[in-house]
C-alpha atoms as a PDB file:
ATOM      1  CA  UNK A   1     -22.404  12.345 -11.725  1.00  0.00           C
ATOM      2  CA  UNK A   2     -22.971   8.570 -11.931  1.00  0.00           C
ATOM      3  CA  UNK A   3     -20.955   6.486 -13.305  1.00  0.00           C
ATOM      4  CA  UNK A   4     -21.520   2.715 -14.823  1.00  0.00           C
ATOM      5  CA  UNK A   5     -20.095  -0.056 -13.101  1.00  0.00           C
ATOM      6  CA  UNK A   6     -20.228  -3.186 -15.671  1.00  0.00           C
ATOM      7  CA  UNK A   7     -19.511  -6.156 -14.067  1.00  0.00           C
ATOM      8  CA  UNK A   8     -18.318  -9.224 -16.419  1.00  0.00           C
ATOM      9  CA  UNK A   9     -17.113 -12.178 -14.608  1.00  0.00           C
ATOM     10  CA  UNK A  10     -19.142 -14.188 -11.257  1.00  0.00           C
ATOM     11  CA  UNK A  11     -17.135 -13.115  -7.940  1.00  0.00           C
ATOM     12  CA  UNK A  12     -18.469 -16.725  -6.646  1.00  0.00           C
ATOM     13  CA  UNK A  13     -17.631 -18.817  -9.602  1.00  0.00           C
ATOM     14  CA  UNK A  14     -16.287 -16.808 -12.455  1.00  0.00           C
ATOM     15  CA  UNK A  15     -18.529 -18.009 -14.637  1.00  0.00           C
ATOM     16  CA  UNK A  16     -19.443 -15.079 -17.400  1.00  0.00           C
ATOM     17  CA  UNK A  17     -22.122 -12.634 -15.858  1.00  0.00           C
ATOM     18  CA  UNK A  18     -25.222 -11.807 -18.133  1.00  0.00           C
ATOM     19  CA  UNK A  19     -27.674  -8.790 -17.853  1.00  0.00           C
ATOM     20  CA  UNK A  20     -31.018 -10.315 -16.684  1.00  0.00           C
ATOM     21  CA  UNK A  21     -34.229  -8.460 -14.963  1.00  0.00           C
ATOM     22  CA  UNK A  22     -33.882  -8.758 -11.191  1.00  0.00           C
ATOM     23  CA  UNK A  23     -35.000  -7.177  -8.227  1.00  0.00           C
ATOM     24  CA  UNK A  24     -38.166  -5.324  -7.743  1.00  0.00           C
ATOM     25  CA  UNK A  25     -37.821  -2.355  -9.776  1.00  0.00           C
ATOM     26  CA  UNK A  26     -37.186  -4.542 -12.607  1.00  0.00           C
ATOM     27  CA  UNK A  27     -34.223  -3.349 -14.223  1.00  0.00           C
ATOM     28  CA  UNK A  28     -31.561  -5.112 -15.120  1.00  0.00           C
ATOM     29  CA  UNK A  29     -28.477  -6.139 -12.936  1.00  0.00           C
ATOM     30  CA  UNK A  30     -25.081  -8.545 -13.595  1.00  0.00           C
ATOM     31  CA  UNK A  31     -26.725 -12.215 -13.058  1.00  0.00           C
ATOM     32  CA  UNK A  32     -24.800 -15.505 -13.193  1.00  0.00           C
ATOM     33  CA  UNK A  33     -26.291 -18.002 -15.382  1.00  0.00           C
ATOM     34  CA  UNK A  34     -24.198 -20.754 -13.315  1.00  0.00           C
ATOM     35  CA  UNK A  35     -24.648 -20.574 -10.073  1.00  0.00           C
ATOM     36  CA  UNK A  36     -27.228 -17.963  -9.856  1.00  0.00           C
ATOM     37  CA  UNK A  37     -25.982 -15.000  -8.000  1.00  0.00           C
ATOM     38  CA  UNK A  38     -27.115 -11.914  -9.005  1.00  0.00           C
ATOM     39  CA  UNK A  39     -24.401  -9.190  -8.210  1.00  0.00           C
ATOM     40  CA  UNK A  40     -25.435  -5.942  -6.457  1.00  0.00           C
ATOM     41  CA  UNK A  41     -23.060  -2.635  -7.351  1.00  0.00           C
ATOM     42  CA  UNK A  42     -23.957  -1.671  -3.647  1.00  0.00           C
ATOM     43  CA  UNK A  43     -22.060   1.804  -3.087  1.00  0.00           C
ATOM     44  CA  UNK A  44     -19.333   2.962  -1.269  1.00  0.00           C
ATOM     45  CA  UNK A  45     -19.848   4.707   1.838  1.00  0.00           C
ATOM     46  CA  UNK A  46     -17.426   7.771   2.661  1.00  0.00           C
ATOM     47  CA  UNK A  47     -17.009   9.340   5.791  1.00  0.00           C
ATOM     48  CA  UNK A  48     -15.737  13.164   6.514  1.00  0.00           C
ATOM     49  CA  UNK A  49     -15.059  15.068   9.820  1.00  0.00           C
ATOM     50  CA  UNK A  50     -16.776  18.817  10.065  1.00  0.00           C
ATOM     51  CA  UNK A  51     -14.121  20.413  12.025  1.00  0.00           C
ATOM     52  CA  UNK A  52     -15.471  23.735  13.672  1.00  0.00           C
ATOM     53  CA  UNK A  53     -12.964  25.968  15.323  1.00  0.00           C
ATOM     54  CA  UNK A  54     -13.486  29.433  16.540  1.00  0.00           C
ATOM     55  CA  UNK A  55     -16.886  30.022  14.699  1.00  0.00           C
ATOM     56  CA  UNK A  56     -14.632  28.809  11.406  1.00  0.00           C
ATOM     57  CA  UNK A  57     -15.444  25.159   9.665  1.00  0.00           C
ATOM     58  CA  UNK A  58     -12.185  23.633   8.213  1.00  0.00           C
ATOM     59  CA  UNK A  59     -12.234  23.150   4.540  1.00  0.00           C
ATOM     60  CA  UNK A  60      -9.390  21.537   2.157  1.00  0.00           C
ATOM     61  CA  UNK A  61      -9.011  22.708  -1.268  1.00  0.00           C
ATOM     62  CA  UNK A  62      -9.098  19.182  -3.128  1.00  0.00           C
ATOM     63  CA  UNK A  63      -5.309  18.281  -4.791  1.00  0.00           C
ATOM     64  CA  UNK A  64      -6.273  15.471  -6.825  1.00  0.00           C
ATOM     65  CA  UNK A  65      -9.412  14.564  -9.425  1.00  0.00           C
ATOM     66  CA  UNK A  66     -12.555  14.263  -8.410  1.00  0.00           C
ATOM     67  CA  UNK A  67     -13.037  17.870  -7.900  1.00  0.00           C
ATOM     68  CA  UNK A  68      -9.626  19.146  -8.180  1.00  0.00           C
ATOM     69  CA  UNK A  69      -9.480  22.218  -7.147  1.00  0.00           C
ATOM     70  CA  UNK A  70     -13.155  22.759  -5.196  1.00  0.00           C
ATOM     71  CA  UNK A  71     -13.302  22.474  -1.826  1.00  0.00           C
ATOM     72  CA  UNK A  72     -14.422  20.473   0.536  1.00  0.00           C
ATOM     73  CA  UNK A  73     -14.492  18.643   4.144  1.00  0.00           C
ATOM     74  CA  UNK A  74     -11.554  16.432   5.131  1.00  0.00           C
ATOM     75  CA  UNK A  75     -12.261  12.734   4.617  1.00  0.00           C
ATOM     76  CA  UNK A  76     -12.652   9.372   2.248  1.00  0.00           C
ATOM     77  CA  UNK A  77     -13.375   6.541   2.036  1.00  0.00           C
ATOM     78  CA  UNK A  78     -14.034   3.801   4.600  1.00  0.00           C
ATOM     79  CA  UNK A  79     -12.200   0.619   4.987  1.00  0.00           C
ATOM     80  CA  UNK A  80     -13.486  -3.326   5.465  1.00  0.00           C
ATOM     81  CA  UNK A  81     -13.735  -3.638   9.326  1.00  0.00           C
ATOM     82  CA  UNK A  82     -13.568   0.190  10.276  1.00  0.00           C
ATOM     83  CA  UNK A  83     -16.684   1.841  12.105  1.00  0.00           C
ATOM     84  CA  UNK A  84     -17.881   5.477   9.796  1.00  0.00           C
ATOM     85  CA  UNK A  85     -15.865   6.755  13.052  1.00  0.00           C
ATOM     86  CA  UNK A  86     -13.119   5.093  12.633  1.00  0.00           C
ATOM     87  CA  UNK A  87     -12.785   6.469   9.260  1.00  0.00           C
ATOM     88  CA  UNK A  88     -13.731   9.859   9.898  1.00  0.00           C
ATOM     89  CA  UNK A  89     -11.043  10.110  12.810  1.00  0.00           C
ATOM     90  CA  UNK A  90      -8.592   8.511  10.534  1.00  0.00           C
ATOM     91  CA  UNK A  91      -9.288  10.240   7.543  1.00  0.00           C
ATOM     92  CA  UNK A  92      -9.571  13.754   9.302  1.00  0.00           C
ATOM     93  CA  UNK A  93      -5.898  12.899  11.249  1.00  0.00           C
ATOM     94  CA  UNK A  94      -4.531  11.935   7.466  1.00  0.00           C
ATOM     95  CA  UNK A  95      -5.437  15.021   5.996  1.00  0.00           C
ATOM     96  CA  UNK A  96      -5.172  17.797   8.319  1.00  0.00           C
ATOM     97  CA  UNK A  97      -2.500  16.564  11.172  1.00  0.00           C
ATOM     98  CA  UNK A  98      -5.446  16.443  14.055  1.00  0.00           C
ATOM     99  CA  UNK A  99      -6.349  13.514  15.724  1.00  0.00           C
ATOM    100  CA  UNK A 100     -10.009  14.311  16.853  1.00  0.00           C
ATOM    101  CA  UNK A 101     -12.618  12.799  18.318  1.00  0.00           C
ATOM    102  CA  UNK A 102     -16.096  11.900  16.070  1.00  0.00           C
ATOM    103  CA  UNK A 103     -19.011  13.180  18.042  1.00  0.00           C
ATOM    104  CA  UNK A 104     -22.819  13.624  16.839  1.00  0.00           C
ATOM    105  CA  UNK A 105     -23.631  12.413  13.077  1.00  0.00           C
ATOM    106  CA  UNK A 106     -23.735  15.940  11.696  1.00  0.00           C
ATOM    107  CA  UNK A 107     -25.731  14.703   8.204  1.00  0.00           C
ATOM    108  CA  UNK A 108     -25.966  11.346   6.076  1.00  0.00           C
ATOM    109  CA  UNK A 109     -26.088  12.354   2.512  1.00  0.00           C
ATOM    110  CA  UNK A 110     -27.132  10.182  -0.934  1.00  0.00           C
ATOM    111  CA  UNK A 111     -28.033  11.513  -4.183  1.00  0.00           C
ATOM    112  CA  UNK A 112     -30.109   9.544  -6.972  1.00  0.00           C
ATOM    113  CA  UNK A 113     -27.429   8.051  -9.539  1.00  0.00           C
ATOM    114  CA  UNK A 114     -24.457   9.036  -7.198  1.00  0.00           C
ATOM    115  CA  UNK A 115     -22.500   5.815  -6.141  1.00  0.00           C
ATOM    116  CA  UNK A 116     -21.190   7.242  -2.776  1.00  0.00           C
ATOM    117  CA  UNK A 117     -22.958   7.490   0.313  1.00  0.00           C
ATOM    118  CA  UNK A 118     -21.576  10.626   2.790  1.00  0.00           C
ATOM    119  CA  UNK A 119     -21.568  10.334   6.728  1.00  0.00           C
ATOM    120  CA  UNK A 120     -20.615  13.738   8.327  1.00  0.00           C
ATOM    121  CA  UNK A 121     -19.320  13.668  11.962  1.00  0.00           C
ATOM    122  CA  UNK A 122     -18.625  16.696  13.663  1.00  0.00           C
ATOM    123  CA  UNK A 123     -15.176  15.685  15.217  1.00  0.00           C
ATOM    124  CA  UNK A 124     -13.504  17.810  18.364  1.00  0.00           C
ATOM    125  CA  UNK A 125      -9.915  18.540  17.962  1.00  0.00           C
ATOM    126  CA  UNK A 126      -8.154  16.690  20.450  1.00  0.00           C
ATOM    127  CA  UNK A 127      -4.234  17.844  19.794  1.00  0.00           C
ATOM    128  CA  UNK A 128      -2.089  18.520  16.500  1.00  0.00           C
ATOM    129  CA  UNK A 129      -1.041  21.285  14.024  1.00  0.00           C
ATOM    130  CA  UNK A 130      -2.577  21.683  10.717  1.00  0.00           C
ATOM    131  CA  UNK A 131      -0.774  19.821   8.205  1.00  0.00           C
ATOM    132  CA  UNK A 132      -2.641  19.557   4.990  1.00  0.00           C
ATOM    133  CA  UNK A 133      -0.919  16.338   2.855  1.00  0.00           C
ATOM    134  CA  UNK A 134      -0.669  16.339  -0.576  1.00  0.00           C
ATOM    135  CA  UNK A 135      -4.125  15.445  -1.767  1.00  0.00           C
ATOM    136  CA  UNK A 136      -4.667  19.004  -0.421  1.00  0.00           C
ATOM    137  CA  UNK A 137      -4.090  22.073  -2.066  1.00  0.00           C
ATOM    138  CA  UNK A 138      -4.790  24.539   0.626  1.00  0.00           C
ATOM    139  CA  UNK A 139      -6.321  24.550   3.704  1.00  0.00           C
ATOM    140  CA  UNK A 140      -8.452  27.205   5.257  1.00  0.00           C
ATOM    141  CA  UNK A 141     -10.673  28.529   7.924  1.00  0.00           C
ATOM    142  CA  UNK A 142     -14.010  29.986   6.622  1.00  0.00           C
ATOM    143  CA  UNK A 143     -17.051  32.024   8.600  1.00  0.00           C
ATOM    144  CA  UNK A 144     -20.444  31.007   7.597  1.00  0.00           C
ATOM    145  CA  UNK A 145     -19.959  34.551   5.006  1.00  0.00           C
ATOM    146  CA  UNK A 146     -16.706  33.424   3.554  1.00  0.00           C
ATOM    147  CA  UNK A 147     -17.863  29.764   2.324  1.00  0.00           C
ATOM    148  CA  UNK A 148     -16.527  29.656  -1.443  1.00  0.00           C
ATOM    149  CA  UNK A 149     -20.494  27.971  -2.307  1.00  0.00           C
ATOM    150  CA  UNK A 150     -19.130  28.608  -6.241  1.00  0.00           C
ATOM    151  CA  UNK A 151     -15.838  26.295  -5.180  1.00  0.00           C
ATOM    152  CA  UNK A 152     -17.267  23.476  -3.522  1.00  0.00           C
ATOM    153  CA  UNK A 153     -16.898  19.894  -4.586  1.00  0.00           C
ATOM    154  CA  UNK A 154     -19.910  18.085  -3.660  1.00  0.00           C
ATOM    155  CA  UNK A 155     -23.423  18.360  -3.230  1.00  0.00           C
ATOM    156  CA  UNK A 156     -22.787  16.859   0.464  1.00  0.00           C
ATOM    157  CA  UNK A 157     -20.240  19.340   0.827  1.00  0.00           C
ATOM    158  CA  UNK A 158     -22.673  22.500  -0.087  1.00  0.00           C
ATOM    159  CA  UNK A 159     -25.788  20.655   2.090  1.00  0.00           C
ATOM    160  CA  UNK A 160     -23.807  20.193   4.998  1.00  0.00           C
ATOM    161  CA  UNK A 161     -22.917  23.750   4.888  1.00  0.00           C
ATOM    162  CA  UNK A 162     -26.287  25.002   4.552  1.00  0.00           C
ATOM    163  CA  UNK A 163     -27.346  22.883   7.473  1.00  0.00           C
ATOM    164  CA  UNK A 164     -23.986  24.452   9.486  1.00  0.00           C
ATOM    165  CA  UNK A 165     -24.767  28.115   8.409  1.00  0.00           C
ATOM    166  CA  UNK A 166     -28.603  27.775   9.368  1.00  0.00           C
ATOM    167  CA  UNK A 167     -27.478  25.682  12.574  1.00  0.00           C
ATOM    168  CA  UNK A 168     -24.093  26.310  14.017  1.00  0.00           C
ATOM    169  CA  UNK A 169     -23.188  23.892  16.131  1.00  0.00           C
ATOM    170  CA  UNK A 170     -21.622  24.781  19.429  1.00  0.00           C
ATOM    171  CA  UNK A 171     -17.468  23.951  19.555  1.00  0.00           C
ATOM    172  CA  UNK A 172     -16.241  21.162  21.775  1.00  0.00           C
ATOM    173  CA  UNK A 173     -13.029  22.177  21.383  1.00  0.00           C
END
């Protein structure tokens, strides 16, 4: 699930980074022997829209690697300067043709040596037509018995579920 990120060069002086105990935990991290500056692989943060319609939570069936093929919520990552909000709205109107409206953080999700952090939002459907693009396979409808929980993606993806089967939240739609 992890994957190494290996650092070579100082993004402050681009001076040749060297592996060096740091931090607390003391384990090694990308430190420059110039100016100092120890560089942190901090993660990314992705944000995804739980779309509940009817009783039904909309899942797309994933078009492109990682995953390709599993399902999985609509969203991405965020961008510099945009609120996890922002992104969900915008990454949820991207994928599926709806512009919505992020309510309630559904779940925040992290996973030991699993670079990506995962902010759920249930999101209200203002107005549009479902239009999976093409980083979508399919896109589908599924009650709380017809979640694929063999097919999914990610382990956000399957926890959020649980939390949506066990606690269905009421439609703002």
């Amino acid at each position: 699930m992890s994957r190494e990120i290996n650092f070579r060069y100082c993004p402050e002086c681009a001076a040749r980074l060297e592996a060096r105990k740091a931090g607390p935990d003391g384990g090694e991290r990308p430190v420059c022997p110039s100016c100092g500056l120890t560089v942190h692989p901090d993660p990314k943060v992705a944000a995804c829209g739980l779309v509940v319609k009817n009783g039904r939570v909309l899942m797309l069936r994933r078009a492109r690697p990682p995953a390709r093929g599993r399902w999985c919520f609509p969203g991405g990552f965020a961008d510099r300067g945009e609120t996890l909000e922002q992104a969900a709205a915008r990454e949820v109107k991207e994928e599926t043709g709806f512009q919505v409206r992020p309510g309630s953080l559904f779940g925040l999700y992290s996973y030991p040596g699993y670079p990506i952090v995962v902010a759920i939002y249930h999101v209200e459907i203002l107005e549009g037509t479902l239009r999976p693009n093409r980083e979508s396979l399919e896109a589908r409808w599924f009650g709380p018995d017809e979640i694929p929980w063999d097919g999914l993606a990610f382990p956000s993806t399957a926890d959020a579920l649980r939390t949506w089967v066990n606690h269905p939240l009421e439609e703002t739609e």
